[in-house]
PDB file of N, CA and C in Angstrom:
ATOM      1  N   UNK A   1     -54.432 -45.213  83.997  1.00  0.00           N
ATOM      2  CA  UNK A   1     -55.683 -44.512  83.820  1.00  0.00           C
ATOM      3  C   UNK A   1     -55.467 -43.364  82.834  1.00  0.00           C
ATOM      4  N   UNK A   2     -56.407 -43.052  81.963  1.00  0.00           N
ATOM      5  CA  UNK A   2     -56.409 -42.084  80.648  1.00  0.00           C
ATOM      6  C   UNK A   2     -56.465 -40.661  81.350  1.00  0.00           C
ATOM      7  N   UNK A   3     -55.959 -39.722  80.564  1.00  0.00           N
ATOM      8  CA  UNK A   3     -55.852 -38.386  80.939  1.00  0.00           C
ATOM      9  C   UNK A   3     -57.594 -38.127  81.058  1.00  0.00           C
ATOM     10  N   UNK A   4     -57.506 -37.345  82.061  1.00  0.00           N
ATOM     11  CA  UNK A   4     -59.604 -36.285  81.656  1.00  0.00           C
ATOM     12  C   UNK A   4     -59.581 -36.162  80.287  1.00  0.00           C
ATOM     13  N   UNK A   5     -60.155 -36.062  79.422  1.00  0.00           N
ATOM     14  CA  UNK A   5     -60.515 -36.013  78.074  1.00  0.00           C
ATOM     15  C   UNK A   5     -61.944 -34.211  78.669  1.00  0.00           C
ATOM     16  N   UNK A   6     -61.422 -32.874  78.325  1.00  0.00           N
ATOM     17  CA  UNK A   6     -62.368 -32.255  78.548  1.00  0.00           C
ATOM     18  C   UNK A   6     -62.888 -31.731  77.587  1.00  0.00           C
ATOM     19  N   UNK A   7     -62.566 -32.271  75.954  1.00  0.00           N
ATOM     20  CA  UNK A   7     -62.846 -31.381  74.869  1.00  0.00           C
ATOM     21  C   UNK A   7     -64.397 -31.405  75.245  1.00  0.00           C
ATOM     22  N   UNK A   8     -65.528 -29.945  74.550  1.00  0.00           N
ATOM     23  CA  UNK A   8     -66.605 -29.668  74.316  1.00  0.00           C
ATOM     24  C   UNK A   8     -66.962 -29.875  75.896  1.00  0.00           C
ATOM     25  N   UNK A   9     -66.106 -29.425  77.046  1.00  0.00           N
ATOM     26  CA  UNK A   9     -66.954 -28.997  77.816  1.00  0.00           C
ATOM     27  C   UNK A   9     -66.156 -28.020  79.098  1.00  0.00           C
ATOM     28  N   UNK A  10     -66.912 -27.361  79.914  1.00  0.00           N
ATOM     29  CA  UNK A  10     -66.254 -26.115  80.405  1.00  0.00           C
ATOM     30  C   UNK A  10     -66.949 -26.063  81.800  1.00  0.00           C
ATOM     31  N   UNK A  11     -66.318 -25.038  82.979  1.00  0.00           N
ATOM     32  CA  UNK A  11     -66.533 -24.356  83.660  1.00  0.00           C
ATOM     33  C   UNK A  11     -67.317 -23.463  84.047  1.00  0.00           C
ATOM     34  N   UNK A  12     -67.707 -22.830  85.122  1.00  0.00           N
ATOM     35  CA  UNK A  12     -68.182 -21.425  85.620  1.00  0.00           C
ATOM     36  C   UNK A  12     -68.138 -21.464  87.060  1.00  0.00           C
ATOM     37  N   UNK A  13     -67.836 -20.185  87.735  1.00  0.00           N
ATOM     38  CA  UNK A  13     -67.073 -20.359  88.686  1.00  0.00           C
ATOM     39  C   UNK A  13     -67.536 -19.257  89.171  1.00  0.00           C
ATOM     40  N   UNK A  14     -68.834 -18.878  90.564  1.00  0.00           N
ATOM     41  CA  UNK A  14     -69.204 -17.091  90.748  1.00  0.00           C
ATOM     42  C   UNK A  14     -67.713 -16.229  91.055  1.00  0.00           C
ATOM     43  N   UNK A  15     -67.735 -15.200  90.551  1.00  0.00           N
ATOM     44  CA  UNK A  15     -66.901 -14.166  90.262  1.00  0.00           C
ATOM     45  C   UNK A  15     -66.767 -13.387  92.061  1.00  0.00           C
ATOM     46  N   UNK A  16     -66.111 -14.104  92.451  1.00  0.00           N
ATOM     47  CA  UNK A  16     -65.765 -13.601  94.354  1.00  0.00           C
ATOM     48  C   UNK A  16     -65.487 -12.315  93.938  1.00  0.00           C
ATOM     49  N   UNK A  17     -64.593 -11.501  92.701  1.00  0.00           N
ATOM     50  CA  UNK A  17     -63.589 -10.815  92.566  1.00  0.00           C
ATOM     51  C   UNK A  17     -64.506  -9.304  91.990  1.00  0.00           C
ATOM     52  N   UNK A  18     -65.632  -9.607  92.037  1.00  0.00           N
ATOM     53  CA  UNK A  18     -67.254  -8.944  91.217  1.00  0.00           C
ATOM     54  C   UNK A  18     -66.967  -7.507  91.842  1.00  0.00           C
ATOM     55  N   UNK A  19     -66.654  -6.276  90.988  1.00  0.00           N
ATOM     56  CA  UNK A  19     -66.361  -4.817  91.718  1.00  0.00           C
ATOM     57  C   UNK A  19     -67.126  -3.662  91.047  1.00  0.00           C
ATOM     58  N   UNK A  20     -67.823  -4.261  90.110  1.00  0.00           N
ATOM     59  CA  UNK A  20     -69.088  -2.914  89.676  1.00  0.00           C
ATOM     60  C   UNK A  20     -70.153  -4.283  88.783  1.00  0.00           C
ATOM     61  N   UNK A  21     -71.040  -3.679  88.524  1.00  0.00           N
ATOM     62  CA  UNK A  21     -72.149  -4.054  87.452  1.00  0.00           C
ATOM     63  C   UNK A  21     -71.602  -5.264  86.212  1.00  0.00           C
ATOM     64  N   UNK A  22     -70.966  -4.271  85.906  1.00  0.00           N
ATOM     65  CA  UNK A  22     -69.937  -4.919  84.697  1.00  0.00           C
ATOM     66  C   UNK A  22     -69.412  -6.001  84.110  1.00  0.00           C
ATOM     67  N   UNK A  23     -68.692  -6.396  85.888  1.00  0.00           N
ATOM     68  CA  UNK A  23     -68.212  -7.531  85.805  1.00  0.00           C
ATOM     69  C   UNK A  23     -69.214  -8.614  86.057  1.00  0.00           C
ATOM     70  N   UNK A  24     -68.440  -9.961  84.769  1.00  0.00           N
ATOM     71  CA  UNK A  24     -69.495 -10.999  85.581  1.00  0.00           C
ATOM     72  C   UNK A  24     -69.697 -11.521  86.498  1.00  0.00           C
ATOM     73  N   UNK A  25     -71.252 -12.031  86.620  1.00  0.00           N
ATOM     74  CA  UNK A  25     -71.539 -13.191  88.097  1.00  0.00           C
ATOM     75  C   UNK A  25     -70.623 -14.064  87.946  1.00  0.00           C
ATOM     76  N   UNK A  26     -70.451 -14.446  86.984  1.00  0.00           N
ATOM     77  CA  UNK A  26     -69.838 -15.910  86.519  1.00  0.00           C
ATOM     78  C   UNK A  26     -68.891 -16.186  85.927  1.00  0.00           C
ATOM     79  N   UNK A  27     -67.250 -16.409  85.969  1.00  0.00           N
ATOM     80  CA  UNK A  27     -66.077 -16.522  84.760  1.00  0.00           C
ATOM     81  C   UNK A  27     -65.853 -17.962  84.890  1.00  0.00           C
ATOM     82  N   UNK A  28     -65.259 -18.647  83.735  1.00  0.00           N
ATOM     83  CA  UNK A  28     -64.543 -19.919  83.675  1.00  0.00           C
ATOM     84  C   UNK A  28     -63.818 -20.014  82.244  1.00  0.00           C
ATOM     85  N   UNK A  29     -64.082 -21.289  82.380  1.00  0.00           N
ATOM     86  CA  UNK A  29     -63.344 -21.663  80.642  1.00  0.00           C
ATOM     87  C   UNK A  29     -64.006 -22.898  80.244  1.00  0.00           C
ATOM     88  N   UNK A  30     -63.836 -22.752  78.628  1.00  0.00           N
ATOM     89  CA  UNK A  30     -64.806 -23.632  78.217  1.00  0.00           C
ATOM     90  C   UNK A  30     -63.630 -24.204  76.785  1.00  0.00           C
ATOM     91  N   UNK A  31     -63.444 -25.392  76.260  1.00  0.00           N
ATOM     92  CA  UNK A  31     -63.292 -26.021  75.431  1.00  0.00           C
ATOM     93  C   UNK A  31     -64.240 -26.573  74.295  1.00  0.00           C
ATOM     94  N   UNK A  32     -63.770 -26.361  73.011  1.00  0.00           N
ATOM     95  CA  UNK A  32     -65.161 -26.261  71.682  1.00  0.00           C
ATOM     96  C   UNK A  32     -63.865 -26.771  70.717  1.00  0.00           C
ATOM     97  N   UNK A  33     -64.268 -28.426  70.467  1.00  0.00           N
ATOM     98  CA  UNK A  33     -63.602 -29.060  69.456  1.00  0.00           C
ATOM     99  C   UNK A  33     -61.889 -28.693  69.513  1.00  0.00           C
ATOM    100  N   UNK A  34     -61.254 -28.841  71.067  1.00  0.00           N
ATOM    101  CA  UNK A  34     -60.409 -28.633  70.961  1.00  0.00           C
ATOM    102  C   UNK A  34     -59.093 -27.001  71.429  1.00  0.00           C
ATOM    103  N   UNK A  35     -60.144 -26.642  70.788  1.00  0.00           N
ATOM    104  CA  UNK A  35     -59.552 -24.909  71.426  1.00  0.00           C
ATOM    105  C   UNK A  35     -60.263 -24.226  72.691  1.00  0.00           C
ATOM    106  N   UNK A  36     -59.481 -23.557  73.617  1.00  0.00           N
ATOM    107  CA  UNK A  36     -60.091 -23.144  74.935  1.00  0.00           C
ATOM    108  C   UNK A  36     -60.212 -21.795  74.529  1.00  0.00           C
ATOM    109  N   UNK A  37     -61.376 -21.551  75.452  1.00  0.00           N
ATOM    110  CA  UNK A  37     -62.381 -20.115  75.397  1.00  0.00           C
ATOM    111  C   UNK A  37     -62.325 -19.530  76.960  1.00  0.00           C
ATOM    112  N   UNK A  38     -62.159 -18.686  77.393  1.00  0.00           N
ATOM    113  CA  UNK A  38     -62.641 -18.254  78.350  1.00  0.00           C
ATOM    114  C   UNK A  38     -64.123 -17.948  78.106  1.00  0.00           C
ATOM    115  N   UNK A  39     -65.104 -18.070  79.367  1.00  0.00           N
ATOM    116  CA  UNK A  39     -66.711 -17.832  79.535  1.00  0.00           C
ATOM    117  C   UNK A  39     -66.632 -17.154  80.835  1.00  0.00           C
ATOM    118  N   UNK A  40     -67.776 -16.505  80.327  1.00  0.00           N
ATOM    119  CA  UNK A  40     -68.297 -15.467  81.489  1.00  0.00           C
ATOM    120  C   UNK A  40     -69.897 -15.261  81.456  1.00  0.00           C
ATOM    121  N   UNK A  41     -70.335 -15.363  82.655  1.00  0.00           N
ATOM    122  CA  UNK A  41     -71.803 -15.204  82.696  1.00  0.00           C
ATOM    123  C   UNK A  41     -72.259 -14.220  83.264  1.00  0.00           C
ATOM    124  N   UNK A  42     -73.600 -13.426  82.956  1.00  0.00           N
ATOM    125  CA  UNK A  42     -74.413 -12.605  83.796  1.00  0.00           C
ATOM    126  C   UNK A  42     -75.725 -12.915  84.085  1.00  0.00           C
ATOM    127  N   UNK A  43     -75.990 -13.231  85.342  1.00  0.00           N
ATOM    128  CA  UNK A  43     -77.795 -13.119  85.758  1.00  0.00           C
ATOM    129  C   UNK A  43     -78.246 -11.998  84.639  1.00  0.00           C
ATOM    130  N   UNK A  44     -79.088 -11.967  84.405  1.00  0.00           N
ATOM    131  CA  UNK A  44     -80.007 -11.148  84.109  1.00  0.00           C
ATOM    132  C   UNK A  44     -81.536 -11.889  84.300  1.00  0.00           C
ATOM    133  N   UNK A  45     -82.880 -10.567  84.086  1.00  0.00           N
ATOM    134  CA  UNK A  45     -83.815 -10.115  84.183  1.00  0.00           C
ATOM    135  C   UNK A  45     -84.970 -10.183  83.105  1.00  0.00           C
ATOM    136  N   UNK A  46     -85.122 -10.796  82.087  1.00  0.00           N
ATOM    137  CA  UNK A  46     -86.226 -10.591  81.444  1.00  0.00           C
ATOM    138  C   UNK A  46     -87.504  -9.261  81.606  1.00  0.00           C
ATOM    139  N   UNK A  47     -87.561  -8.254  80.533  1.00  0.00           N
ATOM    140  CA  UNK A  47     -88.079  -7.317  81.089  1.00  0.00           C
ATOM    141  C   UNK A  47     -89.676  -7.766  81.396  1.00  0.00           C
ATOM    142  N   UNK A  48     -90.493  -8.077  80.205  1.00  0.00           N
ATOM    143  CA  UNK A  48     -91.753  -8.126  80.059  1.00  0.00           C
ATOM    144  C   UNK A  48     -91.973  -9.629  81.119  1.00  0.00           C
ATOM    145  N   UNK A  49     -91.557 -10.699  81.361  1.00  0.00           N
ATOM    146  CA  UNK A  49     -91.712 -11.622  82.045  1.00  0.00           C
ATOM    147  C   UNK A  49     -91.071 -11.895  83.430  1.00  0.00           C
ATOM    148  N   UNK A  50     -90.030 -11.072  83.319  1.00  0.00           N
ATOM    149  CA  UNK A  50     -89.277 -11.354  84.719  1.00  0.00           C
ATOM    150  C   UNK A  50     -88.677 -12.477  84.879  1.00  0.00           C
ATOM    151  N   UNK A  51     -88.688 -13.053  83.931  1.00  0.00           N
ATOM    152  CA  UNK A  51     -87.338 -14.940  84.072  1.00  0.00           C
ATOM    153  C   UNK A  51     -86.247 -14.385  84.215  1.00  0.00           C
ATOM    154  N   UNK A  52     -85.914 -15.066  85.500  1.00  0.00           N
ATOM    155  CA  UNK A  52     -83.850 -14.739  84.955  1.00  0.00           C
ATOM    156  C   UNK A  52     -83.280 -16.010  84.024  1.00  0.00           C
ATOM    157  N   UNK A  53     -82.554 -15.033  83.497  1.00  0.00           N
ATOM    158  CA  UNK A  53     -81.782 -16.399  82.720  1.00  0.00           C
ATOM    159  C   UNK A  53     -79.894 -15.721  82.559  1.00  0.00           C
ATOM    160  N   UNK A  54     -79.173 -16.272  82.088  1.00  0.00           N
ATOM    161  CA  UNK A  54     -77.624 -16.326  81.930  1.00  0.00           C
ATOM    162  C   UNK A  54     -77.375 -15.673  80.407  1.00  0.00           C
ATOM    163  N   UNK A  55     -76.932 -14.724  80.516  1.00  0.00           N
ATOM    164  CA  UNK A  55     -75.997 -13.870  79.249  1.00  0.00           C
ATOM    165  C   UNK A  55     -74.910 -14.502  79.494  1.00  0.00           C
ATOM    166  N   UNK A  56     -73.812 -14.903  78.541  1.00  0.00           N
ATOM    167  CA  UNK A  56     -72.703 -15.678  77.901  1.00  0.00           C
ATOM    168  C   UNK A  56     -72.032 -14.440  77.151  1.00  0.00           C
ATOM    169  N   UNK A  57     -71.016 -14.643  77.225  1.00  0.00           N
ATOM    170  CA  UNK A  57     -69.661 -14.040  76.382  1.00  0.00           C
ATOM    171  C   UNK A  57     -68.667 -15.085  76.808  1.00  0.00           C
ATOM    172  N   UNK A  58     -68.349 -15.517  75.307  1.00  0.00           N
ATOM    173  CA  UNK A  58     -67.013 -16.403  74.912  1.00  0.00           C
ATOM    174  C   UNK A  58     -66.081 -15.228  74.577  1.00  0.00           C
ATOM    175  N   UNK A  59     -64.617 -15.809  75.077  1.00  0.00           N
ATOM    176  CA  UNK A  59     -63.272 -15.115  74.271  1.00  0.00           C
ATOM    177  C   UNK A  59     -62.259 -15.950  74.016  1.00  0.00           C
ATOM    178  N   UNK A  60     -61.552 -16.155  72.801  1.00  0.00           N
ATOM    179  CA  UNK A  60     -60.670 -17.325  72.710  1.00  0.00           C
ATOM    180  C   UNK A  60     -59.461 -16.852  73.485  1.00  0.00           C
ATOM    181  N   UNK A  61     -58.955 -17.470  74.044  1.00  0.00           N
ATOM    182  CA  UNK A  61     -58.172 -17.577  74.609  1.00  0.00           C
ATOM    183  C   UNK A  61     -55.955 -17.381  74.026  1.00  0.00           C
ATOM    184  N   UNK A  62     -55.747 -16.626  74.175  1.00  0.00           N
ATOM    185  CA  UNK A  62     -54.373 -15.733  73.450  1.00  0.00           C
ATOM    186  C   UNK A  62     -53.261 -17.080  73.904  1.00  0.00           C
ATOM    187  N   UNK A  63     -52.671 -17.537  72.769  1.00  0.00           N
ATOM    188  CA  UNK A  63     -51.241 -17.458  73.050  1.00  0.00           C
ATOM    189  C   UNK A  63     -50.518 -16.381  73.640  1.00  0.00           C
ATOM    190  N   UNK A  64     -49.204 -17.175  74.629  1.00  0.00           N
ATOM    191  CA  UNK A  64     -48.749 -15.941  74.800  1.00  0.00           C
ATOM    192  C   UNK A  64     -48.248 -15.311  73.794  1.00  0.00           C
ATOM    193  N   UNK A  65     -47.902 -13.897  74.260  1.00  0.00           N
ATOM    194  CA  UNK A  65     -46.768 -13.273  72.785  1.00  0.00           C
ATOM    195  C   UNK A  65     -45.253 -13.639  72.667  1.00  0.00           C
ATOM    196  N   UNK A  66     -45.206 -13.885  71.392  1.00  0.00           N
ATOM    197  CA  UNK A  66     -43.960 -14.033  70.822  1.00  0.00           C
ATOM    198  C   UNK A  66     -42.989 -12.657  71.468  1.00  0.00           C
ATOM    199  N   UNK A  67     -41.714 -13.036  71.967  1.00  0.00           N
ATOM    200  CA  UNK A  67     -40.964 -11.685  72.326  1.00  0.00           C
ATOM    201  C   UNK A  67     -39.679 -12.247  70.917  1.00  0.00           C
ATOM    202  N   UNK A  68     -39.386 -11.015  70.297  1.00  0.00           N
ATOM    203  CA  UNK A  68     -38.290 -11.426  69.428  1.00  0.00           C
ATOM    204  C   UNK A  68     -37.002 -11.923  70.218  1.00  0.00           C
ATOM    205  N   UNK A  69     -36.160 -12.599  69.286  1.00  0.00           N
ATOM    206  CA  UNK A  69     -35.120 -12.990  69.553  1.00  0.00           C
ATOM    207  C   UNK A  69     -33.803 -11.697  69.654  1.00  0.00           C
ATOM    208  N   UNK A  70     -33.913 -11.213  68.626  1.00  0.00           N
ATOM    209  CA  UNK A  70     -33.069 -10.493  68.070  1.00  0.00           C
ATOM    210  C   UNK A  70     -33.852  -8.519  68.961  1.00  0.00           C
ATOM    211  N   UNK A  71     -32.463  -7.613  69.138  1.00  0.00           N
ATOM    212  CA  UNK A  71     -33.336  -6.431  69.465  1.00  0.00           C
ATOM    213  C   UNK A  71     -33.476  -5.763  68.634  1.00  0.00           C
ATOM    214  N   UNK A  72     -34.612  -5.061  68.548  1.00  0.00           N
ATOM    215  CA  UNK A  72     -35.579  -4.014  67.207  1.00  0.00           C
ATOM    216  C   UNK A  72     -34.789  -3.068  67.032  1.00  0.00           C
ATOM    217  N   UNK A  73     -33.893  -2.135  67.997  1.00  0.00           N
ATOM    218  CA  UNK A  73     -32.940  -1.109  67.825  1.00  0.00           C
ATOM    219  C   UNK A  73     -31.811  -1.467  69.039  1.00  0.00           C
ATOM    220  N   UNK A  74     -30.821  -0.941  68.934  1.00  0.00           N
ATOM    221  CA  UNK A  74     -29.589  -0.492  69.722  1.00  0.00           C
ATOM    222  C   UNK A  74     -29.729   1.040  70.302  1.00  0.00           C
ATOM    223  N   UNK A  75     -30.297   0.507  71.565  1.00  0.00           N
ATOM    224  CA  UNK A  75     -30.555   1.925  72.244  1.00  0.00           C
ATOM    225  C   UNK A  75     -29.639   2.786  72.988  1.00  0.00           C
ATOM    226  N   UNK A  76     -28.371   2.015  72.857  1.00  0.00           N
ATOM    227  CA  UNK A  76     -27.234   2.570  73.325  1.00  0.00           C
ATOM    228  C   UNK A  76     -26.598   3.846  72.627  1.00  0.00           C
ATOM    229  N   UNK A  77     -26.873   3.333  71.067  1.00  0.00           N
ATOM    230  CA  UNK A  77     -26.127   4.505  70.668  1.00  0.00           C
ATOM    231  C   UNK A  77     -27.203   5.983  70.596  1.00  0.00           C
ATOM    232  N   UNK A  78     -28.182   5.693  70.865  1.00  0.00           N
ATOM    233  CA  UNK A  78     -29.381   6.834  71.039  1.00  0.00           C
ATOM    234  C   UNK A  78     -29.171   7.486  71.427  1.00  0.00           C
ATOM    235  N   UNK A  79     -28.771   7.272  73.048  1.00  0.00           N
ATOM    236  CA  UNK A  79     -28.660   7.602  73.984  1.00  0.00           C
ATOM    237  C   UNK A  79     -27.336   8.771  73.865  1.00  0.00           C
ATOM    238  N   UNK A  80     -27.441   9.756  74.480  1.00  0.00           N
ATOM    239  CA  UNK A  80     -26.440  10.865  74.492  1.00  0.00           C
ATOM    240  C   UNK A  80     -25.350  11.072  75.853  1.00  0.00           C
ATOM    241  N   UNK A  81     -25.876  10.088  76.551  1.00  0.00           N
ATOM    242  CA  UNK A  81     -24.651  10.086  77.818  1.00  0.00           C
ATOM    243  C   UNK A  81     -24.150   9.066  78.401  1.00  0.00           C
TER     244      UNK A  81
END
């Protein structure tokens, strides 16, 4: 049987972890031609009509960081004792 194939489609998941305003109702992750995004949603309010509807913020998602191989200084000899 073939792997899930999830390109161009994603998650949302309510935010149990929710500790002011701020944070979203809603976090997950989302895939777009290949590269993963974290998503996050907010209820909101429509002022003049009152519809709720979902605010979105995408963030691509970080490699981790490179740590060098080699060290940037010798902190031994810095050091005075």
């Amino acid at each position: 049987m073939p792997d899930y194939d999830d390109t161009n489609k994603g998650v949302l998941f309510r935010n149990e972890r929710k500790e002011n305003e701020k944070h979203s109702d809603y976090n997950g992750n989302i895939n777009v031609n290949g590269q993963e995004y974290w998503l996050n949603a907010w209820i909101k309010e429509a002022k003049g009509s009152g519809k709720k509807f979902m605010s979105l913020s995408v963030k691509a998602k970080e490699s981790a960081p490179v740590i060098p191989s080699t060290p940037l200084a010798d902190f031994d000899k810095d050091i005075p004792f």
